[in-house]
PDB file of N, CA and C in Angstrom:
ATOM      1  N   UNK A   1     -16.544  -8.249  25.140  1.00  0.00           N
ATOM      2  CA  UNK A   1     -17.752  -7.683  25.712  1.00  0.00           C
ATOM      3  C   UNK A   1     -18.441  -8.684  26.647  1.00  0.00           C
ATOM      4  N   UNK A   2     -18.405  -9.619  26.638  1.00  0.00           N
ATOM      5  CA  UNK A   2     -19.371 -10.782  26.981  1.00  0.00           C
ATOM      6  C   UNK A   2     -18.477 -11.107  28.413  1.00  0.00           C
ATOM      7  N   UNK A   3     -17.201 -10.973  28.165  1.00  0.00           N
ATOM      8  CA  UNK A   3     -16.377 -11.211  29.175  1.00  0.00           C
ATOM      9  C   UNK A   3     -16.737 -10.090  30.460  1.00  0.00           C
ATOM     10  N   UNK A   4     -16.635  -9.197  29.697  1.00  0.00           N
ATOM     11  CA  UNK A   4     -16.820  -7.484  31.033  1.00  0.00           C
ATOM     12  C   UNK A   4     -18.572  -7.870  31.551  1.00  0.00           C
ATOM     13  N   UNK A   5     -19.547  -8.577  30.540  1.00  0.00           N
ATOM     14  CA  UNK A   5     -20.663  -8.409  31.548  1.00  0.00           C
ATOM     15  C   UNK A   5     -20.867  -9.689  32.742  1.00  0.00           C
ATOM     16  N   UNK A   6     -20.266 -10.551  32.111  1.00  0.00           N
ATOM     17  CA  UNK A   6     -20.162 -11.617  33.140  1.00  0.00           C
ATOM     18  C   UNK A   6     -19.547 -11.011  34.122  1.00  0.00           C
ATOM     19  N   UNK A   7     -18.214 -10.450  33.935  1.00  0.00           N
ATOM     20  CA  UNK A   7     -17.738  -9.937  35.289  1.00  0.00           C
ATOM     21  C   UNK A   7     -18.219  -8.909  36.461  1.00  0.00           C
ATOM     22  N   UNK A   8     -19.348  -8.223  35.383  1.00  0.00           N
ATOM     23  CA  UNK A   8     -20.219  -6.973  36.006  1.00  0.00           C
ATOM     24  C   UNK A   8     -21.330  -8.029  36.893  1.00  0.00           C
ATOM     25  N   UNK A   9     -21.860  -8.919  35.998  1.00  0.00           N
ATOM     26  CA  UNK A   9     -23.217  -9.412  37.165  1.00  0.00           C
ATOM     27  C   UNK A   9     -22.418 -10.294  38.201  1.00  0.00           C
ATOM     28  N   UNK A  10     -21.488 -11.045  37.883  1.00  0.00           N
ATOM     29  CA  UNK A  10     -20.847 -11.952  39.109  1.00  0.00           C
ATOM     30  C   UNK A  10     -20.732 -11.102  40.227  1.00  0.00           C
ATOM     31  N   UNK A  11     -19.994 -10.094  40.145  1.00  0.00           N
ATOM     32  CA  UNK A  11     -19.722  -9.416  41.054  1.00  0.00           C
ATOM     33  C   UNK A  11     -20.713  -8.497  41.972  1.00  0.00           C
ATOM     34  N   UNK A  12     -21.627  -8.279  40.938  1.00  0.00           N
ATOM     35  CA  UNK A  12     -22.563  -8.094  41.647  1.00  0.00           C
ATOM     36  C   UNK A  12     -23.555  -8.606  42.579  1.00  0.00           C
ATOM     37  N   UNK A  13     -23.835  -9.965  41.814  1.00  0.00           N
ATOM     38  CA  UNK A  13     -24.323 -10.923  42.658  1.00  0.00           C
ATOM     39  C   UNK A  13     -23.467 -11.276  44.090  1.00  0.00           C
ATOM     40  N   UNK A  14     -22.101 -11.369  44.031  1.00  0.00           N
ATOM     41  CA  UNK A  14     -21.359 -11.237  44.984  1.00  0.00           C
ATOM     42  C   UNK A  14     -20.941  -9.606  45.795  1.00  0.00           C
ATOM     43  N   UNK A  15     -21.708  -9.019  45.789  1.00  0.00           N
ATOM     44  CA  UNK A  15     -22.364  -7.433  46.235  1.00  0.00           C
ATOM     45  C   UNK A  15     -21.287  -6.580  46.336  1.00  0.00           C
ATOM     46  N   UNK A  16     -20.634  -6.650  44.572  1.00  0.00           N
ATOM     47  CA  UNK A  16     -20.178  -5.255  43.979  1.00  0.00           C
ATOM     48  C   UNK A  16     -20.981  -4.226  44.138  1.00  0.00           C
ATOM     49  N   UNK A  17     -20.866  -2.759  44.607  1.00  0.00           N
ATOM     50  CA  UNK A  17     -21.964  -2.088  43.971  1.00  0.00           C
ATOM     51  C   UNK A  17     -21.281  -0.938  43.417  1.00  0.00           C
ATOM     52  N   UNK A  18     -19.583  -0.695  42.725  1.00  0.00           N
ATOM     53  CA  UNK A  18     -19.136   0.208  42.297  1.00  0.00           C
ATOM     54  C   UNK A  18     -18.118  -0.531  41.240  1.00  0.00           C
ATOM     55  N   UNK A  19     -18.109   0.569  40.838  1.00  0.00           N
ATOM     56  CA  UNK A  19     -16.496   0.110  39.133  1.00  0.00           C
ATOM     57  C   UNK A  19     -15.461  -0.580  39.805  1.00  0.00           C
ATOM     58  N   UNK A  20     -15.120   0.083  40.727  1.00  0.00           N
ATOM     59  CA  UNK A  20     -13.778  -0.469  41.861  1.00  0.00           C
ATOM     60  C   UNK A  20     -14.193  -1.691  42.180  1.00  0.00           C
ATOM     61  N   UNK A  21     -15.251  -1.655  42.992  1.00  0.00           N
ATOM     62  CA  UNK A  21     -15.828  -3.343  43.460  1.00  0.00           C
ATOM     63  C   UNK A  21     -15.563  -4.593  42.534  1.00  0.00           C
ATOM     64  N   UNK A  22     -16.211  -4.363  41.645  1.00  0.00           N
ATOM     65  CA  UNK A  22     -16.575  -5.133  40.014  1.00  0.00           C
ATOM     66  C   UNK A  22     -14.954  -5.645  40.066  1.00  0.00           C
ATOM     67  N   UNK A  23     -13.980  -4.503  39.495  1.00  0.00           N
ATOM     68  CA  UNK A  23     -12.519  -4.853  39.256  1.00  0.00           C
ATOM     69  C   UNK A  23     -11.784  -5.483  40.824  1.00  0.00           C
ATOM     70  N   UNK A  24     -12.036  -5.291  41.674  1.00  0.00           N
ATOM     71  CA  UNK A  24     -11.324  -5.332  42.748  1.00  0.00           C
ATOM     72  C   UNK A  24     -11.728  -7.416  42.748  1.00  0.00           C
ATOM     73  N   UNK A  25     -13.405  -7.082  42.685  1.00  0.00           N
ATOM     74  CA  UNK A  25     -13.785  -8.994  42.829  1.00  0.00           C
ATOM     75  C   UNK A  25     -12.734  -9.636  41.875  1.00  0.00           C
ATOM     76  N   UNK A  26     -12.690  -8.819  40.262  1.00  0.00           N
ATOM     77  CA  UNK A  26     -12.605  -9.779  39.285  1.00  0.00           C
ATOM     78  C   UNK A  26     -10.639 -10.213  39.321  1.00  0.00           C
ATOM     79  N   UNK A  27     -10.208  -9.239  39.912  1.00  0.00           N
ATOM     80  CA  UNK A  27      -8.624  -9.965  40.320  1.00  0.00           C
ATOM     81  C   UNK A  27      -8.800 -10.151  41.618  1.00  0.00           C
ATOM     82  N   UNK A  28      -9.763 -10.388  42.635  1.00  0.00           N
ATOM     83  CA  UNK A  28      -9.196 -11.504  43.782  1.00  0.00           C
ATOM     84  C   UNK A  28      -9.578 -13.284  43.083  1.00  0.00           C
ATOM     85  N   UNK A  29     -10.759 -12.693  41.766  1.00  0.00           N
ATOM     86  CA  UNK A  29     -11.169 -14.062  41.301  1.00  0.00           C
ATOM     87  C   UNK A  29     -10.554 -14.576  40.509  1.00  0.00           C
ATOM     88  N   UNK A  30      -9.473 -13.879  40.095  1.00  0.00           N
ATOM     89  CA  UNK A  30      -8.914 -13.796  38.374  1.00  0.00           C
ATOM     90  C   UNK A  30      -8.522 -15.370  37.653  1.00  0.00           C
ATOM     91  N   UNK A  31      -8.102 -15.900  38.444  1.00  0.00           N
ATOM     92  CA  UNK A  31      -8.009 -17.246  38.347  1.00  0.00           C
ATOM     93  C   UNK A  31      -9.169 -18.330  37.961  1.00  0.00           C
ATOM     94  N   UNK A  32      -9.871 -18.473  39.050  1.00  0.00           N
ATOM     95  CA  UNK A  32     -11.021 -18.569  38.662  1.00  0.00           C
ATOM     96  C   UNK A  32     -12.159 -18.381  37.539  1.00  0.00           C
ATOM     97  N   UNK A  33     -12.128 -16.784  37.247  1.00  0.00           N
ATOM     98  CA  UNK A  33     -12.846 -16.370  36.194  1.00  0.00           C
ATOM     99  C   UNK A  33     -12.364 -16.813  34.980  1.00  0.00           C
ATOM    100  N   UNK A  34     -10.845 -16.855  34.652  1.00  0.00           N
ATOM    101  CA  UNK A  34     -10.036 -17.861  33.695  1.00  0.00           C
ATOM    102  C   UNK A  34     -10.333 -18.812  33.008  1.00  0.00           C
ATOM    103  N   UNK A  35     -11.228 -20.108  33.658  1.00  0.00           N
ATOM    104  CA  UNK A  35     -11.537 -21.321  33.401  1.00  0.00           C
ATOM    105  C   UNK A  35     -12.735 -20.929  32.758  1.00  0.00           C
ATOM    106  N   UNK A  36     -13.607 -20.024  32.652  1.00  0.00           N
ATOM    107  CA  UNK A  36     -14.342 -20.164  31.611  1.00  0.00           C
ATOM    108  C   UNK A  36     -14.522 -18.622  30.739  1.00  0.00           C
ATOM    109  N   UNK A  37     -13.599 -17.761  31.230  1.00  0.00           N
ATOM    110  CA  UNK A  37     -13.754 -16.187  29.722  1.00  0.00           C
ATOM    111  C   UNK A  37     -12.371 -15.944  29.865  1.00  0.00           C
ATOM    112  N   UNK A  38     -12.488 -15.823  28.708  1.00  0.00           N
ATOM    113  CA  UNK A  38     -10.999 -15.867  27.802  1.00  0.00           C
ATOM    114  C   UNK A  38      -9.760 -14.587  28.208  1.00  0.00           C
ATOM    115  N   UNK A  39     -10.521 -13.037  28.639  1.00  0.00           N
ATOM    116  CA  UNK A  39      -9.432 -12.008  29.053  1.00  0.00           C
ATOM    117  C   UNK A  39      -8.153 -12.010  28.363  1.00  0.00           C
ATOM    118  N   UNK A  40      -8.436 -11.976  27.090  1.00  0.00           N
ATOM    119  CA  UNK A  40      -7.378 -11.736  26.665  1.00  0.00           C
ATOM    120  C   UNK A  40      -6.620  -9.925  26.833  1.00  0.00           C
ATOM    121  N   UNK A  41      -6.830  -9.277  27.267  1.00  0.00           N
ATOM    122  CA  UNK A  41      -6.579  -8.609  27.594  1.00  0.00           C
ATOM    123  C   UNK A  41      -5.961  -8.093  29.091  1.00  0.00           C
ATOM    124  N   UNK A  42      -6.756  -9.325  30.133  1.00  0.00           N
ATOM    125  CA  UNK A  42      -6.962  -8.643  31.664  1.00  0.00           C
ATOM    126  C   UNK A  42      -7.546  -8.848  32.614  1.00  0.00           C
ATOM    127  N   UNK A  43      -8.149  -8.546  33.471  1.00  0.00           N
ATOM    128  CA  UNK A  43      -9.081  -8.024  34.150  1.00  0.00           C
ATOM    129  C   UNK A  43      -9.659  -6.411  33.461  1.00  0.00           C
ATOM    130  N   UNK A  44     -10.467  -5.980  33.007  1.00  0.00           N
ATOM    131  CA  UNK A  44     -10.814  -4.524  32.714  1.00  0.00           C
ATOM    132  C   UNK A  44     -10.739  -3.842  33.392  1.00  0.00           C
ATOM    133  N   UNK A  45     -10.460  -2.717  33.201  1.00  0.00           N
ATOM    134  CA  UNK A  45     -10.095  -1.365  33.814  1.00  0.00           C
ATOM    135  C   UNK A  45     -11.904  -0.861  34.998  1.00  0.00           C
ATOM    136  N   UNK A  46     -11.676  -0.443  35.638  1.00  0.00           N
ATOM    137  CA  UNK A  46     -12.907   0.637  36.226  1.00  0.00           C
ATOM    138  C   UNK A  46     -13.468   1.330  34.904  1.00  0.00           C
ATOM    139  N   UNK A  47     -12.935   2.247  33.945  1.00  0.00           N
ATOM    140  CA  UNK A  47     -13.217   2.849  33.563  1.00  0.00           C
ATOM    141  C   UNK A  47     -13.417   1.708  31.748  1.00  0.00           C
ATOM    142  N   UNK A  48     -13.326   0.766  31.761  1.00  0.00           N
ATOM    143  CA  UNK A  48     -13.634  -0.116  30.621  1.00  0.00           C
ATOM    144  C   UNK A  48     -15.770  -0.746  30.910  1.00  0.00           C
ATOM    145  N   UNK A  49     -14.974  -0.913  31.972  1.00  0.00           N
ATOM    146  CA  UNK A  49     -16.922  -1.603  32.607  1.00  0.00           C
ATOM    147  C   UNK A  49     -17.681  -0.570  32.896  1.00  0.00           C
ATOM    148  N   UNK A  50     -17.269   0.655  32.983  1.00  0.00           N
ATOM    149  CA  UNK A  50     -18.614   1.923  32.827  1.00  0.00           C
ATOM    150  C   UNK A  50     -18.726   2.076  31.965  1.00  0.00           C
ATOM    151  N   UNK A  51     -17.654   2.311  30.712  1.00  0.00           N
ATOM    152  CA  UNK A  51     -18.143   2.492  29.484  1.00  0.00           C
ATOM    153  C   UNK A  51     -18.800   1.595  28.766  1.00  0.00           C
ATOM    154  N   UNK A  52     -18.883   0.466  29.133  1.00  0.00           N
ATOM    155  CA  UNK A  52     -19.671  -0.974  28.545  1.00  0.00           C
ATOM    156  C   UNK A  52     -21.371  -1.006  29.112  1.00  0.00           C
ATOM    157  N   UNK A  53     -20.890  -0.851  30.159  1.00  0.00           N
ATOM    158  CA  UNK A  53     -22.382  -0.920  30.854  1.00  0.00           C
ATOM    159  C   UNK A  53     -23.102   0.559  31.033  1.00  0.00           C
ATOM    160  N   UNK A  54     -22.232   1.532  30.974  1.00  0.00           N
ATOM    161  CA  UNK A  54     -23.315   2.576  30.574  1.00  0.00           C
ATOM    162  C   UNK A  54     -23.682   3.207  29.121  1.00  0.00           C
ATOM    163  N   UNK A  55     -23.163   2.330  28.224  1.00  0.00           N
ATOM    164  CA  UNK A  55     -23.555   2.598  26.607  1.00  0.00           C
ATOM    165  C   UNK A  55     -25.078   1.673  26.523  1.00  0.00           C
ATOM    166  N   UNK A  56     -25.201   1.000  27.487  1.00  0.00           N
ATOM    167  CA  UNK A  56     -26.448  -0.212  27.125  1.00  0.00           C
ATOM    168  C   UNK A  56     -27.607   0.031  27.773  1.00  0.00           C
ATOM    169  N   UNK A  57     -28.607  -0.295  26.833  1.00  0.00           N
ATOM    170  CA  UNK A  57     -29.793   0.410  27.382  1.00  0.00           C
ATOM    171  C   UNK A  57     -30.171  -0.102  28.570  1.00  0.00           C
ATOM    172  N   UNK A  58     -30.652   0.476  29.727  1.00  0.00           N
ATOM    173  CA  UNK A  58     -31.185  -0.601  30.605  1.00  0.00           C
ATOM    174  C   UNK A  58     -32.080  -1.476  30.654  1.00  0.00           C
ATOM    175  N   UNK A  59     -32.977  -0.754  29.974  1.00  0.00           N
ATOM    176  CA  UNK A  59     -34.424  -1.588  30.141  1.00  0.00           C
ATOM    177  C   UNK A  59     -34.136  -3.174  28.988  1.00  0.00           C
ATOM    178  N   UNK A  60     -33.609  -3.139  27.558  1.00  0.00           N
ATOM    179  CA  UNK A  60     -32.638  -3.659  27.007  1.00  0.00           C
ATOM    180  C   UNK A  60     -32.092  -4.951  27.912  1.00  0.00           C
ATOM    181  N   UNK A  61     -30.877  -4.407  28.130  1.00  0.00           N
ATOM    182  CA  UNK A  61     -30.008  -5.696  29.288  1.00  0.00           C
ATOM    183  C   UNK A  61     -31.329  -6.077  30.656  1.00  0.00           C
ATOM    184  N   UNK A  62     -32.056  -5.496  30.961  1.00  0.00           N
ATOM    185  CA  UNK A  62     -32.579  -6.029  32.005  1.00  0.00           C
ATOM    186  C   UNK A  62     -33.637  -7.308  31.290  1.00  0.00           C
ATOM    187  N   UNK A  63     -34.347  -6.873  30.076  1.00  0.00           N
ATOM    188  CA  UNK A  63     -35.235  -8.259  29.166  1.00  0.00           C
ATOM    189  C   UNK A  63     -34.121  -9.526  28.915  1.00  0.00           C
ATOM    190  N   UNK A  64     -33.030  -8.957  28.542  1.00  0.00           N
ATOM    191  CA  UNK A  64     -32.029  -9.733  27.925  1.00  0.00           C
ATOM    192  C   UNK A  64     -31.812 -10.944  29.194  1.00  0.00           C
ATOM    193  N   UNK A  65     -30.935 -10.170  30.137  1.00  0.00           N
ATOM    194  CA  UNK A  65     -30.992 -10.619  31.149  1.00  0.00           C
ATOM    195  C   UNK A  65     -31.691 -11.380  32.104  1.00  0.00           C
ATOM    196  N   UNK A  66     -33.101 -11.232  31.877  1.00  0.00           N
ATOM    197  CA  UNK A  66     -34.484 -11.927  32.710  1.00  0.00           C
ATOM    198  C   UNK A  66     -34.708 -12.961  31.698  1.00  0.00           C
ATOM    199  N   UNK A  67     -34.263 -13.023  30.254  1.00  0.00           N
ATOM    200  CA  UNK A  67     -34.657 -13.846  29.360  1.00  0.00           C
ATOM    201  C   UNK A  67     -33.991 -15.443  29.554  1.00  0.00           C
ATOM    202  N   UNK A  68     -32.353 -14.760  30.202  1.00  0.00           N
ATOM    203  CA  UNK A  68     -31.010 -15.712  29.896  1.00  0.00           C
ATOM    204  C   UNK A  68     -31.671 -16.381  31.448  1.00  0.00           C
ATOM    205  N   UNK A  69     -31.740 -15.657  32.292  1.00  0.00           N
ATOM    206  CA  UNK A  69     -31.824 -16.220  33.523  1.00  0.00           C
ATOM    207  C   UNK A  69     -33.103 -17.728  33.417  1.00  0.00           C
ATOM    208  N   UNK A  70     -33.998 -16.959  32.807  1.00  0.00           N
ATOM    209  CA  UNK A  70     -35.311 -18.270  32.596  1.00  0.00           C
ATOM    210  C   UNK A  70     -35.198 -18.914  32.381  1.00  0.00           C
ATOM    211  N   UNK A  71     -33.873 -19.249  31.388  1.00  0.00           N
ATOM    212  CA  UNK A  71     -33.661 -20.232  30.118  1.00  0.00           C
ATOM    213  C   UNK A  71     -33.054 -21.683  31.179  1.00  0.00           C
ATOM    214  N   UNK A  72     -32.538 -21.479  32.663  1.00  0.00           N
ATOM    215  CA  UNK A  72     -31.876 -22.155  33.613  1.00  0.00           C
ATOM    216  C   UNK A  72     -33.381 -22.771  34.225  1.00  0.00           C
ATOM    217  N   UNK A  73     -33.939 -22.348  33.936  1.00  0.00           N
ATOM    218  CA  UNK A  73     -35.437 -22.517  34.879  1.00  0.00           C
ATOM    219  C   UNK A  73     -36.555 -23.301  34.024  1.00  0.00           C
ATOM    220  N   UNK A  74     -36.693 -24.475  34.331  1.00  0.00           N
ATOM    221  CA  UNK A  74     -37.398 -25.115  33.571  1.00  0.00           C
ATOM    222  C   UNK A  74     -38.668 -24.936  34.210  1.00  0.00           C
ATOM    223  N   UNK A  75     -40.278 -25.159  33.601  1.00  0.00           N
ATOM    224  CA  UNK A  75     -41.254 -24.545  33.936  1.00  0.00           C
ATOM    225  C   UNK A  75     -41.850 -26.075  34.688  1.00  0.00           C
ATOM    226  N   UNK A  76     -41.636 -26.752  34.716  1.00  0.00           N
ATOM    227  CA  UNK A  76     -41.952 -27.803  35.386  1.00  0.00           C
ATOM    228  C   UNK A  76     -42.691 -27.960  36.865  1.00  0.00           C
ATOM    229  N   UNK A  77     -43.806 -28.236  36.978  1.00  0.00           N
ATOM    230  CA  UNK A  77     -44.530 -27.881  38.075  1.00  0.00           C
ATOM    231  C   UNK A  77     -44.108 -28.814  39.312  1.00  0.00           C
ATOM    232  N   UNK A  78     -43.453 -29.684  38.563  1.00  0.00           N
ATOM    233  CA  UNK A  78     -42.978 -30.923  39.994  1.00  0.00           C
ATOM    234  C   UNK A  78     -41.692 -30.828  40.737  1.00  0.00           C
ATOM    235  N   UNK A  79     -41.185 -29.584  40.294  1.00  0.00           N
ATOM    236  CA  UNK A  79     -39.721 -28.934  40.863  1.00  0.00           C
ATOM    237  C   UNK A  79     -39.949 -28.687  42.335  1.00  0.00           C
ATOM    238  N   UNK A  80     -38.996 -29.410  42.795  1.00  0.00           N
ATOM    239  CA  UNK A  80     -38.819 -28.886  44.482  1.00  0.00           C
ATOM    240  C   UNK A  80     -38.353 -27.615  44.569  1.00  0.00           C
ATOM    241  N   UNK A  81     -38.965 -26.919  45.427  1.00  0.00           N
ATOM    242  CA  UNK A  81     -38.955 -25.164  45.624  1.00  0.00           C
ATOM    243  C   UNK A  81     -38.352 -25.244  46.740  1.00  0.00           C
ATOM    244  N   UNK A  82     -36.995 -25.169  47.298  1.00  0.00           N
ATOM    245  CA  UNK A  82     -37.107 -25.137  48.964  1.00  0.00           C
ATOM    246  C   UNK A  82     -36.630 -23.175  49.420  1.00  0.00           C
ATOM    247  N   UNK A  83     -37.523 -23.225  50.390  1.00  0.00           N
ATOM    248  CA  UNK A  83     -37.798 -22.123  50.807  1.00  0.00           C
ATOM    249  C   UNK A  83     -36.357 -21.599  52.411  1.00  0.00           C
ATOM    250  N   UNK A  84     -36.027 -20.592  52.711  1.00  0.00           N
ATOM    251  CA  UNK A  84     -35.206 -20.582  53.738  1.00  0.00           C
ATOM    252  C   UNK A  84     -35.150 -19.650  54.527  1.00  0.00           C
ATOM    253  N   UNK A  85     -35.397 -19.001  55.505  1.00  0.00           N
ATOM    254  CA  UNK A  85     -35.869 -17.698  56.191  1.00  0.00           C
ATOM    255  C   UNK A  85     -34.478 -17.860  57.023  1.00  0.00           C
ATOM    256  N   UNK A  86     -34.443 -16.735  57.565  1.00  0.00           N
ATOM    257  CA  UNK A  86     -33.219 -16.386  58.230  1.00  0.00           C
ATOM    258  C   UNK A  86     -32.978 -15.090  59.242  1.00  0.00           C
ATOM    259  N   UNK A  87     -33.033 -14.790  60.557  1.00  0.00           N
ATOM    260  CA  UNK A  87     -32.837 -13.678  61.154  1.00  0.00           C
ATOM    261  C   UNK A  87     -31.257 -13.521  61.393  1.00  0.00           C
ATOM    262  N   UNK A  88     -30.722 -12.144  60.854  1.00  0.00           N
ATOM    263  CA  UNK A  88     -29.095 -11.775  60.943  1.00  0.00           C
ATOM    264  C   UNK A  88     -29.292 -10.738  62.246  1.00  0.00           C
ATOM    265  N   UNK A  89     -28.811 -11.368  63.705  1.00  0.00           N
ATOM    266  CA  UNK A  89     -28.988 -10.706  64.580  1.00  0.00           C
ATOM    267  C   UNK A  89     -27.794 -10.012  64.705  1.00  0.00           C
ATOM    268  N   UNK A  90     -27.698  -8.549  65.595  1.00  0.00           N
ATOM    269  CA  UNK A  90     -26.365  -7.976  66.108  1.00  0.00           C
ATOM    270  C   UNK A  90     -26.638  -6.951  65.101  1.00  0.00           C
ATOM    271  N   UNK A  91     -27.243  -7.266  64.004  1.00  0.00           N
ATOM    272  CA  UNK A  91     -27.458  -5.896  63.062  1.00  0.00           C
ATOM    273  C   UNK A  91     -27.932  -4.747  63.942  1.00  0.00           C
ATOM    274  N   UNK A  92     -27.375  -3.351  63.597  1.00  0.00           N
ATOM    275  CA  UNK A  92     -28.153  -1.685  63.545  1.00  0.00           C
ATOM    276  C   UNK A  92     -28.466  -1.005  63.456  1.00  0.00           C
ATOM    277  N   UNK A  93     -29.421  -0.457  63.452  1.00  0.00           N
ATOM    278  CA  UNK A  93     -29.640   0.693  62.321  1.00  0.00           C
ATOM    279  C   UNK A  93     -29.798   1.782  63.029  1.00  0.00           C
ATOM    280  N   UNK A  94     -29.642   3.068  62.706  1.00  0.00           N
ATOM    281  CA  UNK A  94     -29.759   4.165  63.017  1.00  0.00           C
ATOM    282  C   UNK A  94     -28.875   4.236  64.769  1.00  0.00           C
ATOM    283  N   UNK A  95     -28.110   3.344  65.165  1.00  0.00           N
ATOM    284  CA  UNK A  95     -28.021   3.021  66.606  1.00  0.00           C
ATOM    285  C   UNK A  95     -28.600   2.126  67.510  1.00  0.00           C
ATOM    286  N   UNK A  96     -29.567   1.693  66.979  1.00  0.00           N
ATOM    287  CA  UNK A  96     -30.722   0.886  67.729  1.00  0.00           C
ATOM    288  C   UNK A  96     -30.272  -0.359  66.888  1.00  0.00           C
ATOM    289  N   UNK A  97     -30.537  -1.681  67.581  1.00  0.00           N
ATOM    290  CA  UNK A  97     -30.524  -3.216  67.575  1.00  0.00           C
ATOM    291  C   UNK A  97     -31.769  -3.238  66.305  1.00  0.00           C
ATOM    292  N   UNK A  98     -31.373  -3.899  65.385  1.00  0.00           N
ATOM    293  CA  UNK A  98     -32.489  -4.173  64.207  1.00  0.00           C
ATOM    294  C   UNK A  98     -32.687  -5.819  63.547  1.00  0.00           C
ATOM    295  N   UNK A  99     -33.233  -6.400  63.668  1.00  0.00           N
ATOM    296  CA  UNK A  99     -32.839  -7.717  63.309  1.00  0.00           C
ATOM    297  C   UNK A  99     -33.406  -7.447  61.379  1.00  0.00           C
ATOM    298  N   UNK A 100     -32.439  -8.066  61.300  1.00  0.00           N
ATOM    299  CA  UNK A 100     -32.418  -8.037  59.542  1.00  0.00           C
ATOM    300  C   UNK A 100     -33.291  -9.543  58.716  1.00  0.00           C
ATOM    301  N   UNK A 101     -34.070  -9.391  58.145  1.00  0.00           N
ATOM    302  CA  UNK A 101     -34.786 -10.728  57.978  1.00  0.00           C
ATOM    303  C   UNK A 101     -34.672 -11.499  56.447  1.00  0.00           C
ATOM    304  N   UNK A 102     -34.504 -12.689  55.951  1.00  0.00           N
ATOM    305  CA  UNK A 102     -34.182 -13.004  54.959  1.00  0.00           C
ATOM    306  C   UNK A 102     -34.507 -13.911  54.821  1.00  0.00           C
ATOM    307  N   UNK A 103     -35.186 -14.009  53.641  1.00  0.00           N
ATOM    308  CA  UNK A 103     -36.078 -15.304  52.552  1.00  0.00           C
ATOM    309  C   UNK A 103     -35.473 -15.498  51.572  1.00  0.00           C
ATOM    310  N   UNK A 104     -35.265 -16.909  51.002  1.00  0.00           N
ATOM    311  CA  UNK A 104     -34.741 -17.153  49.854  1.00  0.00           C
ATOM    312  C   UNK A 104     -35.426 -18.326  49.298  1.00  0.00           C
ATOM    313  N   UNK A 105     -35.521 -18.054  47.956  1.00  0.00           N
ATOM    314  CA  UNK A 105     -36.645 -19.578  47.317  1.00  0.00           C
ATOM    315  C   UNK A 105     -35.233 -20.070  46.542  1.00  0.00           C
ATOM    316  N   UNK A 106     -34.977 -21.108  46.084  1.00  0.00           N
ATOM    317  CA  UNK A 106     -34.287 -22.625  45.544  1.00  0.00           C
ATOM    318  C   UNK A 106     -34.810 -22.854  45.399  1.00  0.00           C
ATOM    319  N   UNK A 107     -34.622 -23.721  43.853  1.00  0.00           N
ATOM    320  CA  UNK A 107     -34.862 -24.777  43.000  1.00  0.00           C
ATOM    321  C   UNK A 107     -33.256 -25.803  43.188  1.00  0.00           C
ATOM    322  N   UNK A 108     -34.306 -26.969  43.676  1.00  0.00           N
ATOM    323  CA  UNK A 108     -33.232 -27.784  43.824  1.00  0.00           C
ATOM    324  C   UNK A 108     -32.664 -28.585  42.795  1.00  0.00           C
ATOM    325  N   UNK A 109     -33.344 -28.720  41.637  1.00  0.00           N
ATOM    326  CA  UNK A 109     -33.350 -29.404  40.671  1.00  0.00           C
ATOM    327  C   UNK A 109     -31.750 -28.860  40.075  1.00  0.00           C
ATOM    328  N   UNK A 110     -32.039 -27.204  39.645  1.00  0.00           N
ATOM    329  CA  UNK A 110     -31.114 -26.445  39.303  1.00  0.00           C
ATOM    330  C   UNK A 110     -29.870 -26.076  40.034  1.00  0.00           C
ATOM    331  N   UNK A 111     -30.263 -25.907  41.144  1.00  0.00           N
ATOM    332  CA  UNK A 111     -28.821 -24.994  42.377  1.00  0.00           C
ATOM    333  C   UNK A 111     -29.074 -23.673  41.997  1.00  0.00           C
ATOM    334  N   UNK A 112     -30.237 -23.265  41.859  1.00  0.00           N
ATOM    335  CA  UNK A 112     -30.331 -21.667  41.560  1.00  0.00           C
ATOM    336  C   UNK A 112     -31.248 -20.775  42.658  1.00  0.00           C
ATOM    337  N   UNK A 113     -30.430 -19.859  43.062  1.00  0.00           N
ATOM    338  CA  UNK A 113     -32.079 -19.078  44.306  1.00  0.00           C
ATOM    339  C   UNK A 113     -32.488 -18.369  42.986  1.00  0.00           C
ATOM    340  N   UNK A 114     -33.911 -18.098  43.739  1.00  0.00           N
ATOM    341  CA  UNK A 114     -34.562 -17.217  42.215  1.00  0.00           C
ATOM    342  C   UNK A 114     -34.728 -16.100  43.303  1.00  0.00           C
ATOM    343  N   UNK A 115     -34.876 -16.161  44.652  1.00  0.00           N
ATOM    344  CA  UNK A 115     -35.213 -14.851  45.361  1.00  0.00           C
ATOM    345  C   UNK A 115     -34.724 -14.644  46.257  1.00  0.00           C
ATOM    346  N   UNK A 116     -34.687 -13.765  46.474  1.00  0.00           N
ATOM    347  CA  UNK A 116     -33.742 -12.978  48.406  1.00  0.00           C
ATOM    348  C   UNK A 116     -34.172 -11.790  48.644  1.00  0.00           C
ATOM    349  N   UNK A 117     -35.226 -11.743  49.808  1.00  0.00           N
ATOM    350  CA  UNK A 117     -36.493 -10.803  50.392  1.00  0.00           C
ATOM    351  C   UNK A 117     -35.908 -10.344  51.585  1.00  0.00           C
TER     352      UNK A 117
END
């Protein structure tokens, strides 16, 4: 179990947003993912990681989840925050030229973004 949700948020974080995605990341990563969850079984099926992740409550995994994430985040007020803005030009939307805009906060202490706006 622990194995299929790691593989569900990695991939997501790396912008899975379907069953296929999820499985498709977790064997281009498979190697990789190796060195630290066990798969004794695999890579999981599409239809193994819906049934895992849609038996669980959301609201549930989302506390769980916001809990584990904190636990990386020490509350320390003297932490360097570095901040990073970003325009992705050539973007379009609807046909028309759209510039796409992007913020991200780091903690350097950690190597963790906590945000992307």
């Amino acid at each position: 179990m622990v194995d299929i949700l790691l593989i569900g948020v990695i991939s997501v974080i790396s912008e899975a947003e379907t069953w296929k995605q999820m499985v498709e990341f977790a064997k281009a990563k498979e190697e990789f993912l190796k060195t630290f969850l066990e798969l004794p079984n695999g890579i999981p099926s599409e239809d193994t990681i819906n049934r895992l992740f849609s038996s669980i409550d959301p609201i549930e995994f989302e506390k769980c989840f916001s809990k584990w994430v904190n636990s990386f985040v020490k509350s320390d007020l003297n932490q360097i925050l570095a901040i990073d803005g970003k325009t992705i030009r050539g973007a379009k939307q609807a046909g028309k030229k759209s510039n796409i805009h992007m913020v991200s906060a780091w903690v350097c202490e950690t190597n963790m973004v906590l945000v992307i706006v």
